[in-house]
C-alpha atoms as a PDB file:
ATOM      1  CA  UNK A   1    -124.629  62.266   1.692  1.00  0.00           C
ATOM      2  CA  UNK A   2    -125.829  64.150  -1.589  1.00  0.00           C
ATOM      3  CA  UNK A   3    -129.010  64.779   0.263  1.00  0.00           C
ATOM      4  CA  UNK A   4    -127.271  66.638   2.853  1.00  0.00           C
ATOM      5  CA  UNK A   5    -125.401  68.474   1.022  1.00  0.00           C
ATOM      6  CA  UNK A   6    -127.736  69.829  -1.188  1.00  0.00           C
ATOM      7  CA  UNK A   7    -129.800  70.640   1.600  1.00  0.00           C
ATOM      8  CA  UNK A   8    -127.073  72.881   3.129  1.00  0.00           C
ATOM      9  CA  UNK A   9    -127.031  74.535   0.122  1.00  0.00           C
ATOM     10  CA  UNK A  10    -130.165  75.405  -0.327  1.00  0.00           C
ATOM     11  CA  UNK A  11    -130.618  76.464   3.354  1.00  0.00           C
ATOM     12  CA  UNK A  12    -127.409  78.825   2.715  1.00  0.00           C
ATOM     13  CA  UNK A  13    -128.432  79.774  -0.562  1.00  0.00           C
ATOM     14  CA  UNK A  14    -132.016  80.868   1.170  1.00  0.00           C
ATOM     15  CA  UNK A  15    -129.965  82.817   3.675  1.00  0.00           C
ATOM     16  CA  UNK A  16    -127.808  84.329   1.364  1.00  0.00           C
ATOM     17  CA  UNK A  17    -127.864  84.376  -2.221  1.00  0.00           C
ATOM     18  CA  UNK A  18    -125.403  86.981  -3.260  1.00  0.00           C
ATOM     19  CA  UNK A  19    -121.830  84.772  -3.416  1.00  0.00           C
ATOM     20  CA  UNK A  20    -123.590  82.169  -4.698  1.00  0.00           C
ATOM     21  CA  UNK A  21    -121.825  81.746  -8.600  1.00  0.00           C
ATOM     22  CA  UNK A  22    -124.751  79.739 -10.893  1.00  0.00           C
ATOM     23  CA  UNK A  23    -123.530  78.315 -13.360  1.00  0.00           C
ATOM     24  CA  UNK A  24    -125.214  76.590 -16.774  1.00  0.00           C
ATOM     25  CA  UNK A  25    -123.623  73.075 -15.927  1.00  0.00           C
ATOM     26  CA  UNK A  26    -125.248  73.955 -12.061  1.00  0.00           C
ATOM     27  CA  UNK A  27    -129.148  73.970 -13.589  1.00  0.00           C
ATOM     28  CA  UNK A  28    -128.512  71.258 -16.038  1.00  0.00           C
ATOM     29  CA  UNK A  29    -126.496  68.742 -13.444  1.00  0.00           C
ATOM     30  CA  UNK A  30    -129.740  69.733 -10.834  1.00  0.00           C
ATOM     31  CA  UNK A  31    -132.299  69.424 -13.966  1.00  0.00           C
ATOM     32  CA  UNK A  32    -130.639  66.034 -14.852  1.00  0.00           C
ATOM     33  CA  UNK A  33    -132.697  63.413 -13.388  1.00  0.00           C
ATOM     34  CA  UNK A  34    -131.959  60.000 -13.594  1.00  0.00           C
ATOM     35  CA  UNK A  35    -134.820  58.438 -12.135  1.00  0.00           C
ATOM     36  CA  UNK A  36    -133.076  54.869 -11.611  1.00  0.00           C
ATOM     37  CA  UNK A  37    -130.445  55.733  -9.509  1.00  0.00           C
ATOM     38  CA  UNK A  38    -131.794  58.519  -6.952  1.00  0.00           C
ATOM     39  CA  UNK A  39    -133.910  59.083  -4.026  1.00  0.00           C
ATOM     40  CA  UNK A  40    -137.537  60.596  -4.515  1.00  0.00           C
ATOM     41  CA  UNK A  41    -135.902  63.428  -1.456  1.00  0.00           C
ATOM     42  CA  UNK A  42    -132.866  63.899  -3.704  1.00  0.00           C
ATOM     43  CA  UNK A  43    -134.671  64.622  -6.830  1.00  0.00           C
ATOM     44  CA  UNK A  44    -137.433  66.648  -5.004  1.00  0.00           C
ATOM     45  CA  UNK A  45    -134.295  68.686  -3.309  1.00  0.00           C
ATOM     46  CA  UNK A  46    -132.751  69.132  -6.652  1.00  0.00           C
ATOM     47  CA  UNK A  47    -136.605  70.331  -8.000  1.00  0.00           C
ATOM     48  CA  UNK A  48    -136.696  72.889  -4.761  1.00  0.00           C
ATOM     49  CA  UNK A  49    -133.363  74.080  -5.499  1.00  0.00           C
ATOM     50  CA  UNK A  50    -133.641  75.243  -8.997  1.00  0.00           C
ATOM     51  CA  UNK A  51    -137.020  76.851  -8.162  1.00  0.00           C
ATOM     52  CA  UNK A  52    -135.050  78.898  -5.171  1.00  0.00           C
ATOM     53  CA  UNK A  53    -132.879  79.872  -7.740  1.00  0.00           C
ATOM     54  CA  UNK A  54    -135.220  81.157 -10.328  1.00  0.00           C
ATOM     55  CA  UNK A  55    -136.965  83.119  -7.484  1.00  0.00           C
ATOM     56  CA  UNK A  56    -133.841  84.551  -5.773  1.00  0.00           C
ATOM     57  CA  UNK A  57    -131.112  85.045  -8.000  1.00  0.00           C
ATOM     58  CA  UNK A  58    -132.000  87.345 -11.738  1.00  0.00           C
ATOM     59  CA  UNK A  59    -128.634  85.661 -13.580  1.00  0.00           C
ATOM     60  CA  UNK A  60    -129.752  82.517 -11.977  1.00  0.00           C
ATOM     61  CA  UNK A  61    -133.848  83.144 -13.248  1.00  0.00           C
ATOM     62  CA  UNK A  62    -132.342  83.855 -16.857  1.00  0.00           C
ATOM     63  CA  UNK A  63    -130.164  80.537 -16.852  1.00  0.00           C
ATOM     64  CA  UNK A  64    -133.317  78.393 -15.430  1.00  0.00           C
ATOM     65  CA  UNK A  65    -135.516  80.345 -18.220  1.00  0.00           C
ATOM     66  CA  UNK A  66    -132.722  78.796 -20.842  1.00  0.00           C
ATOM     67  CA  UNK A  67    -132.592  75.430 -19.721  1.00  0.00           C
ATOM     68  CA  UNK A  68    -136.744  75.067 -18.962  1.00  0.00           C
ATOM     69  CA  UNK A  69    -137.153  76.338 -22.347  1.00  0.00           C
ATOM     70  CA  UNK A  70    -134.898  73.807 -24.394  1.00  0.00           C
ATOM     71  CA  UNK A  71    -136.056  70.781 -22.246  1.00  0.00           C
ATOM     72  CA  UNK A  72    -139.907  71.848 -22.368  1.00  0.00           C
ATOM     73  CA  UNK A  73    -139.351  72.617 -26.219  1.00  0.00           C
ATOM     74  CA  UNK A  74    -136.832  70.191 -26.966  1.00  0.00           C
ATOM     75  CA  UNK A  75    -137.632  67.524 -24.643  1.00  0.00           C
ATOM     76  CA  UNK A  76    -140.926  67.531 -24.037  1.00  0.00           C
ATOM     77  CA  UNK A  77    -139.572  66.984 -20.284  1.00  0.00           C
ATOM     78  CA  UNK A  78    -142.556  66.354 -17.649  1.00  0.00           C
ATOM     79  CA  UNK A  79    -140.560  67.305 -14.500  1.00  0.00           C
ATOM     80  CA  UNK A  80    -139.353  70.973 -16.149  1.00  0.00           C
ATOM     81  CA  UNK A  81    -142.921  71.306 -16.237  1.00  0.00           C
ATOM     82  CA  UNK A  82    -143.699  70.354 -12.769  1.00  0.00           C
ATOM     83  CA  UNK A  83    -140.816  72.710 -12.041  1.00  0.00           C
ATOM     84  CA  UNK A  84    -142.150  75.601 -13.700  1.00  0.00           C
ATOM     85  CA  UNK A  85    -145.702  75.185 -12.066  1.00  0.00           C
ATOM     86  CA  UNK A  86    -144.021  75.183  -8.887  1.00  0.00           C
ATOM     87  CA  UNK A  87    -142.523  78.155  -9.712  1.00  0.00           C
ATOM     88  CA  UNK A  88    -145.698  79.861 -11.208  1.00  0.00           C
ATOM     89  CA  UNK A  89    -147.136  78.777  -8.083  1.00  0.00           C
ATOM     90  CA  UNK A  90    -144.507  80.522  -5.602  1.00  0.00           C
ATOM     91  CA  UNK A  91    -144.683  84.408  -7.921  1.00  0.00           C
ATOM     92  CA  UNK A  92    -147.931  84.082  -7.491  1.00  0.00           C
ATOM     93  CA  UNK A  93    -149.841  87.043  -8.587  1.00  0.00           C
ATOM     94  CA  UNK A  94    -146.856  89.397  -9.085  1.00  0.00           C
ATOM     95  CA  UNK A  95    -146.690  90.299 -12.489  1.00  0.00           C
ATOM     96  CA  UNK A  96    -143.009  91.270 -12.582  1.00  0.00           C
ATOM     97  CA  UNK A  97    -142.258  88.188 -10.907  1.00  0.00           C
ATOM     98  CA  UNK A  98    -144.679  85.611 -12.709  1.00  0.00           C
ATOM     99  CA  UNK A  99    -144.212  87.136 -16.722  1.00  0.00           C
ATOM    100  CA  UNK A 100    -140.899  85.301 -17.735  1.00  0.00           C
ATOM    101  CA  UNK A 101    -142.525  82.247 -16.244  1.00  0.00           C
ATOM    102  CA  UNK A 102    -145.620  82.553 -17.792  1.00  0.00           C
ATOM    103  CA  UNK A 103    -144.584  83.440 -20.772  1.00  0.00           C
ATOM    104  CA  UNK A 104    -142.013  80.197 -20.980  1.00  0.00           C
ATOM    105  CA  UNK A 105    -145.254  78.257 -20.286  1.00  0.00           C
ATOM    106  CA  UNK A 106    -147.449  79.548 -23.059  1.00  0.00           C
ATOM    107  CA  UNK A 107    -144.848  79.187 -25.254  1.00  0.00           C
ATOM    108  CA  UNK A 108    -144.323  75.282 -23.958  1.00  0.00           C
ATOM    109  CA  UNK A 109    -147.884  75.191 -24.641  1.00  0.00           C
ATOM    110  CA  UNK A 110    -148.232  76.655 -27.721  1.00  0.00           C
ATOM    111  CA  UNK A 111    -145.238  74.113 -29.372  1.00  0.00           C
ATOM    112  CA  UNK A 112    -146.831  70.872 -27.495  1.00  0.00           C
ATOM    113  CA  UNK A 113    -150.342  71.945 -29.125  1.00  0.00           C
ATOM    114  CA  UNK A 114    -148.579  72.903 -32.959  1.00  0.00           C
END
């Protein structure tokens, strides 16, 4: 059932993005991934969701900036990183879009190397 619900949420939120409220405990209960107890569809809906938000919503890009950043930094998280290539993938070559993102990775890179 969680699959189907997040699903219709991220097929209204595609639709319509504007009286969608995102929230810090949103990202960081779709960034939480407990790999034991969920489906590879849930987890890759939860993945697709946060990415749609980064792309679609500028409070949501900020608050998926802030949590990307402490878990790549903190964490040394593997799926944030998958996330944010997916979402370097989707800007693309549009520099407005792609800079935040880019610049989260360098940095990412820059503390994994130090």
């Amino acid at each position: 059932i969680a699959l189907q619900l997040l699903l219709l949420c991220l097929q209204l939120f595609q639709l319509d993005s504007d009286p969608v409220v995102i929230t810090k405990e949103l990202i960081r209960l779709l960034l939480n991934e407990d790999v034991t107890h969920q489906l590879k569809n849930l987890q890759e809906t939860r993945r697709a969701v946060v990415k749609e938000i980064a792309l679609r919503s500028k409070q949501g890009q900020s608050l998926v900036l802030e949590a990307l950043r402490v878990r790549l930094t903190a964490l040394q998280d593997v799926n944030s990183a998958e996330i944010l290539g997916k979402i370097l993938e989707a800007v693309g070559n549009d520099p407005e879009k792609s800079a935040p993102f880019a610049a989260l990775a360098r940095e990412a890179l820059e503390h994994n190397v130090s």
